[in-house]
C-alpha atoms as a PDB file:
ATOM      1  CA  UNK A   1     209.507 -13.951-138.691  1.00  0.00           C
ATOM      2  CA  UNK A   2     207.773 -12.232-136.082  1.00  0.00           C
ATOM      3  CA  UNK A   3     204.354 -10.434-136.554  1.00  0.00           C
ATOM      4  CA  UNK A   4     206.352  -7.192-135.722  1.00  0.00           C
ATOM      5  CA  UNK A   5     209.020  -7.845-138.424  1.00  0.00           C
ATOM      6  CA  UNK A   6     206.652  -8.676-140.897  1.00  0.00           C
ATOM      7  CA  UNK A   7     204.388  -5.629-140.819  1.00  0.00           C
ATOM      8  CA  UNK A   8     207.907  -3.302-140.326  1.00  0.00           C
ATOM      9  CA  UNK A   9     209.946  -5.083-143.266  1.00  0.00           C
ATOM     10  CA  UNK A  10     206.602  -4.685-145.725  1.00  0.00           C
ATOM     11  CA  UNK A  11     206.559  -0.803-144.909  1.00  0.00           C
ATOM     12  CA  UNK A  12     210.741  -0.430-144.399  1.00  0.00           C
ATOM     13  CA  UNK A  13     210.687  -2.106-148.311  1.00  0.00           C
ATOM     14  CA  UNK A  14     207.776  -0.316-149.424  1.00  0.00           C
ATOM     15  CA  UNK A  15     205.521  -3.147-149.922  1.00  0.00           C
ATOM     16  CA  UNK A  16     202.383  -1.520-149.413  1.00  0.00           C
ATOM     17  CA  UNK A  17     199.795  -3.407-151.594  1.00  0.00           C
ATOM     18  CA  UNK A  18     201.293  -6.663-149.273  1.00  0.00           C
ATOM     19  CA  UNK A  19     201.259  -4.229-145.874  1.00  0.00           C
ATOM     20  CA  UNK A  20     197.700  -3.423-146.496  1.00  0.00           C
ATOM     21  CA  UNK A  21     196.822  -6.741-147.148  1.00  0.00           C
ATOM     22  CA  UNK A  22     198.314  -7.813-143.977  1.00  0.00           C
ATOM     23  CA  UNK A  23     197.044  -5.048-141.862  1.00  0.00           C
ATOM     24  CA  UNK A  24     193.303  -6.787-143.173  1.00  0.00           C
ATOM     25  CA  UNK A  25     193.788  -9.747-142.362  1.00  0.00           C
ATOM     26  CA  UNK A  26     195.414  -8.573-138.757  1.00  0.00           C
ATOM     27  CA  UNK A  27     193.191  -5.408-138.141  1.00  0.00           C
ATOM     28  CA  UNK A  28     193.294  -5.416-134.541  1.00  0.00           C
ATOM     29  CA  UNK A  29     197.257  -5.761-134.467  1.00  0.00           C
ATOM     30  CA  UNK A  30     198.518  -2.491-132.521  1.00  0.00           C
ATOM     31  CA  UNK A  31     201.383  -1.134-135.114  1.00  0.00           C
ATOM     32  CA  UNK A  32     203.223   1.444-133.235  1.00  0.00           C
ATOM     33  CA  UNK A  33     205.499   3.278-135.523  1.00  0.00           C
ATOM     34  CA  UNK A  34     207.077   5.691-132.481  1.00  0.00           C
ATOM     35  CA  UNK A  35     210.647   6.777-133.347  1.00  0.00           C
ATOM     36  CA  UNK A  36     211.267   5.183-136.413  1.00  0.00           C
ATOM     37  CA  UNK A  37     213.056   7.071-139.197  1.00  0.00           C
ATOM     38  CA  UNK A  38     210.991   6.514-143.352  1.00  0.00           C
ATOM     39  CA  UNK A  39     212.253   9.645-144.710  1.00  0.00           C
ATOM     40  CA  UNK A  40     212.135   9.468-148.279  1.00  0.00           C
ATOM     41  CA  UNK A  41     210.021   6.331-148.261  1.00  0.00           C
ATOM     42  CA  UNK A  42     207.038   5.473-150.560  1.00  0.00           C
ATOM     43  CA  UNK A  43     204.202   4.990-148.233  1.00  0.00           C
ATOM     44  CA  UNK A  44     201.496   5.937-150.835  1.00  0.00           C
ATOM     45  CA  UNK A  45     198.295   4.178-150.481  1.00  0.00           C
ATOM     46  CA  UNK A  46     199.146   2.784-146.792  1.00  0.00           C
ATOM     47  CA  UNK A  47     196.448   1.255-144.351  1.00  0.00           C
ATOM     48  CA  UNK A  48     198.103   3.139-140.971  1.00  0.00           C
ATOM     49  CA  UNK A  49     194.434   3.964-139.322  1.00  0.00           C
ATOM     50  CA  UNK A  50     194.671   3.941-135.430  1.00  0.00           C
ATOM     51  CA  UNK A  51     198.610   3.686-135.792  1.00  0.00           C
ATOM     52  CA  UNK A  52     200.685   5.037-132.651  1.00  0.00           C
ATOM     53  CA  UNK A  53     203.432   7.139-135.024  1.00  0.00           C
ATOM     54  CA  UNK A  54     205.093  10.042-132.610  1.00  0.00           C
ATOM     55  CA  UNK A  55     207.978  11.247-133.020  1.00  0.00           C
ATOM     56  CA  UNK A  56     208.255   9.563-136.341  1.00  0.00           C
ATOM     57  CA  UNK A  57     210.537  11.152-139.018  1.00  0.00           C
ATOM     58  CA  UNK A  58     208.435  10.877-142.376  1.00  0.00           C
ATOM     59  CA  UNK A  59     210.100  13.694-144.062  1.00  0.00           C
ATOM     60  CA  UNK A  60     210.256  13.500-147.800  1.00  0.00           C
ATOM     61  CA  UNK A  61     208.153  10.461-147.669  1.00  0.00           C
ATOM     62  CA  UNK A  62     205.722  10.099-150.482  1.00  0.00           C
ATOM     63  CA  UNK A  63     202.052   9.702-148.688  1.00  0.00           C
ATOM     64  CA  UNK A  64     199.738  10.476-151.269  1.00  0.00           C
ATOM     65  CA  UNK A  65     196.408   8.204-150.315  1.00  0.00           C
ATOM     66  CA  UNK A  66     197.715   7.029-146.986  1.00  0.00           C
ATOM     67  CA  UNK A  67     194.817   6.555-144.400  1.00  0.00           C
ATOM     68  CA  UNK A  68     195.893   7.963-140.990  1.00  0.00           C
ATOM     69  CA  UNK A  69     192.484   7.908-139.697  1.00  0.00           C
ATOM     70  CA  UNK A  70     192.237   8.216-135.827  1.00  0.00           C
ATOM     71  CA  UNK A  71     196.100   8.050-135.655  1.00  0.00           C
ATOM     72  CA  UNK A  72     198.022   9.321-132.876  1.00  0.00           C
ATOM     73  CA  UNK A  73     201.016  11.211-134.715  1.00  0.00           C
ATOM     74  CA  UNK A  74     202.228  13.562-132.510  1.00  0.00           C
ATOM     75  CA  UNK A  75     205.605  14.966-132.591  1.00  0.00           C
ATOM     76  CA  UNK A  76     206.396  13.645-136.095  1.00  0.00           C
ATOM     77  CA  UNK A  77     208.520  15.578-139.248  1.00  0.00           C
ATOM     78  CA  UNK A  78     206.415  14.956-141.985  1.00  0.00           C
ATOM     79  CA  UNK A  79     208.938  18.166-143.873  1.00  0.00           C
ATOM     80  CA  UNK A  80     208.520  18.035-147.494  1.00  0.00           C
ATOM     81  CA  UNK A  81     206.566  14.932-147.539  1.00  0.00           C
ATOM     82  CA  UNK A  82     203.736  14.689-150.159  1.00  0.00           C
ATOM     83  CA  UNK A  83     200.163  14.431-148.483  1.00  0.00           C
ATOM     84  CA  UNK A  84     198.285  14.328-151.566  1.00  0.00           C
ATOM     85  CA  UNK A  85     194.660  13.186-150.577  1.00  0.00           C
ATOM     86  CA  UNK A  86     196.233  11.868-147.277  1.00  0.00           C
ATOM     87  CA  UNK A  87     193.272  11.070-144.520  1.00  0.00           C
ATOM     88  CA  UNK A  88     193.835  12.377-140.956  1.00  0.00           C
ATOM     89  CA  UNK A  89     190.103  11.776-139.535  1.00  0.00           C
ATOM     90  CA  UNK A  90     190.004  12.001-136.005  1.00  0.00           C
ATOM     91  CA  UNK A  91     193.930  12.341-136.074  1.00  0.00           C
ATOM     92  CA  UNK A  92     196.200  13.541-132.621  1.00  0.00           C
ATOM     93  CA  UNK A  93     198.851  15.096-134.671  1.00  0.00           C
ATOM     94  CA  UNK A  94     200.304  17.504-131.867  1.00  0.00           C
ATOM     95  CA  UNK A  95     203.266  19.451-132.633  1.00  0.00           C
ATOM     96  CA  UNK A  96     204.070  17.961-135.741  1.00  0.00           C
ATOM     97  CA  UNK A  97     206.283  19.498-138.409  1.00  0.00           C
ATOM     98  CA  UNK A  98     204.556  19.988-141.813  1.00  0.00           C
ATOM     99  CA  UNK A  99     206.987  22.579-143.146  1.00  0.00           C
ATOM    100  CA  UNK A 100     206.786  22.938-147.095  1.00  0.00           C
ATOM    101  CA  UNK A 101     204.330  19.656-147.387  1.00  0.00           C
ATOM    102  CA  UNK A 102     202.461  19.286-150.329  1.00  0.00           C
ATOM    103  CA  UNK A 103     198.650  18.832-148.149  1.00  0.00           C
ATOM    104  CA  UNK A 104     196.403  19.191-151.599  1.00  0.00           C
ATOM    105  CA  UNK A 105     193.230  17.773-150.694  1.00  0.00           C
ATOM    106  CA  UNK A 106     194.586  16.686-147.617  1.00  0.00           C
ATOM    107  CA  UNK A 107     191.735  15.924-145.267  1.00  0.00           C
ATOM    108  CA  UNK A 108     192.080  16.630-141.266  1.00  0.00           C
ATOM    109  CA  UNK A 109     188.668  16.981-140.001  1.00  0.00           C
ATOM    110  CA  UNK A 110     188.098  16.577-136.247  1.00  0.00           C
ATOM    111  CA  UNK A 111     192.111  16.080-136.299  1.00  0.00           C
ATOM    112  CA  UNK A 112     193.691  17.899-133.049  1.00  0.00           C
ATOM    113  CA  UNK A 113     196.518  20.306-135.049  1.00  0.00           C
ATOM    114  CA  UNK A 114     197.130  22.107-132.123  1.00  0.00           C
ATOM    115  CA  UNK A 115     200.969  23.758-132.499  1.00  0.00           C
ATOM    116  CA  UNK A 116     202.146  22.111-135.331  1.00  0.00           C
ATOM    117  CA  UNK A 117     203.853  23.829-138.344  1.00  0.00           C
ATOM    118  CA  UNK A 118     202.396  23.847-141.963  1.00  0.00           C
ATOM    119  CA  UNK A 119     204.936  27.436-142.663  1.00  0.00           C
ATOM    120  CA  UNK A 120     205.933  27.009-146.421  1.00  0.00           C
ATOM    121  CA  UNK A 121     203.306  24.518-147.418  1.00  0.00           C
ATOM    122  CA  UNK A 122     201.103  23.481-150.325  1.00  0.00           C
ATOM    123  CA  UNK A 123     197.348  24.428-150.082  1.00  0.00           C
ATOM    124  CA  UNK A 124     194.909  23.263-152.219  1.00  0.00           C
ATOM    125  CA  UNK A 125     191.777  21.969-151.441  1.00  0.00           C
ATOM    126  CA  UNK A 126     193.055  21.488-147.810  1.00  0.00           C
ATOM    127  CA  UNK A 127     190.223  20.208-145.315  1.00  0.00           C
ATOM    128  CA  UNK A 128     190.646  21.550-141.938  1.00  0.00           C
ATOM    129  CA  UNK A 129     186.674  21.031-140.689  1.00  0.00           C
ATOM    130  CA  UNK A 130     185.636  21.389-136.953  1.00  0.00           C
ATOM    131  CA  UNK A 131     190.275  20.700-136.910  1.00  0.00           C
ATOM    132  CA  UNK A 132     191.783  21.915-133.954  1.00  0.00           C
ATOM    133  CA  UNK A 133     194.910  24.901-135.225  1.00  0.00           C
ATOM    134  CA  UNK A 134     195.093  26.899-132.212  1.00  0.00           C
ATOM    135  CA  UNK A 135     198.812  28.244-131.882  1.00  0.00           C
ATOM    136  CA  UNK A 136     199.377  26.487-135.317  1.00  0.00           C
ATOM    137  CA  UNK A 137     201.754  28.354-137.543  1.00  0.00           C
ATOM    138  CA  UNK A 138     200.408  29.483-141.262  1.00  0.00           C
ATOM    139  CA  UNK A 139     201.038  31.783-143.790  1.00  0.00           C
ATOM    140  CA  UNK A 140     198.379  33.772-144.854  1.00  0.00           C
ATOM    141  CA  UNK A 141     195.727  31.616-146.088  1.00  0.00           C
ATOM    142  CA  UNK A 142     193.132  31.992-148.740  1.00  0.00           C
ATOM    143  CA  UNK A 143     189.103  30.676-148.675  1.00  0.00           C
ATOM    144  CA  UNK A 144     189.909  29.439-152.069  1.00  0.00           C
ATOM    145  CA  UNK A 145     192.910  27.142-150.806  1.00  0.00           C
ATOM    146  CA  UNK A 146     191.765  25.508-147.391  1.00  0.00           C
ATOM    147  CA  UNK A 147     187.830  24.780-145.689  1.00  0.00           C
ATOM    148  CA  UNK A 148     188.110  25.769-142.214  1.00  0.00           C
ATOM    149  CA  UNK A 149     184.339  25.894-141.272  1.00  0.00           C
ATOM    150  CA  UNK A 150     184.034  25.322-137.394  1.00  0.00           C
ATOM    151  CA  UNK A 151     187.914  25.396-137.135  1.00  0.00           C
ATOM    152  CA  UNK A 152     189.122  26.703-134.106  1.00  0.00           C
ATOM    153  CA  UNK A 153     192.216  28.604-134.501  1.00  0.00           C
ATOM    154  CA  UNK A 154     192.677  30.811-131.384  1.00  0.00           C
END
């Protein structure tokens, strides 16, 4: 099996506590995700840090936990999907599709959120710190529901 196959059958199959495991013991692998379809997919609790993901469809996917820290995941459908406590640290997430996500205590500080579309989402405890949400579309948002403190949204 190829180092490529291994990492993509272990996430394909849902096998995260063996993904993660691998992704240790290989940290410096490049994983790039780009154009792969995982709707509906569990990916709870998955290691994808410093992943290359665009145009990735992760709609419907179940992400609660999963550490996208300093990811580039730009153009991706993450529709529907569950973000529950979902990292996005330092995350390029460009034009991605968020519609109707559940992002409670979803955490995107310093993440670049520039035109992407969270219409019909989940607030709750939402972190958008020092995030960049210029031409980002939002419904109306409460102070109760999201931190936005040095967010730049125009």
């Amino acid at each position: 099996m190829t180092e490529k196959s291994t990492w993509l059958s272990l996430l394909q199959e849902s096998k995260i506590k063996e993904f993660n495991e691998w992704r240790m013991a290989n940290i410096f692998v490049k994983i790039d995700l780009s154009g792969m379809d995982f709707s509906g997919k569990d990916l709870s609790n998955a290691s994808l840090n410093a992943i290359k993901c665009n145009q990735t469809n992760l709609s419907r996917c179940n992400l609660q936990k999963a550490n996208f820290a300093q990811s580039e995941v730009m153009d991706s459908n993450f529709e529907s999907a569950d973000l529950t406590d979902a990292i996005f640290f330092y995350g390029n997430l460009k034009n991605s599709k968020f519609m109707n996500a559940n992002l409670t205590a979803t955490n995107f500080m310093w993440s670049d959120l520039r035109d992407c579309d969270f219409r019909g989402s989940k607030f709750r405890k939402t972190i958008f710190v020092e995030a960049k949400l210029q031409n980002t579309k939002l419904d109306p948002l409460d102070n109760e529901s999201v931190y936005l403190k040095f967010a730049r949204l125009e």
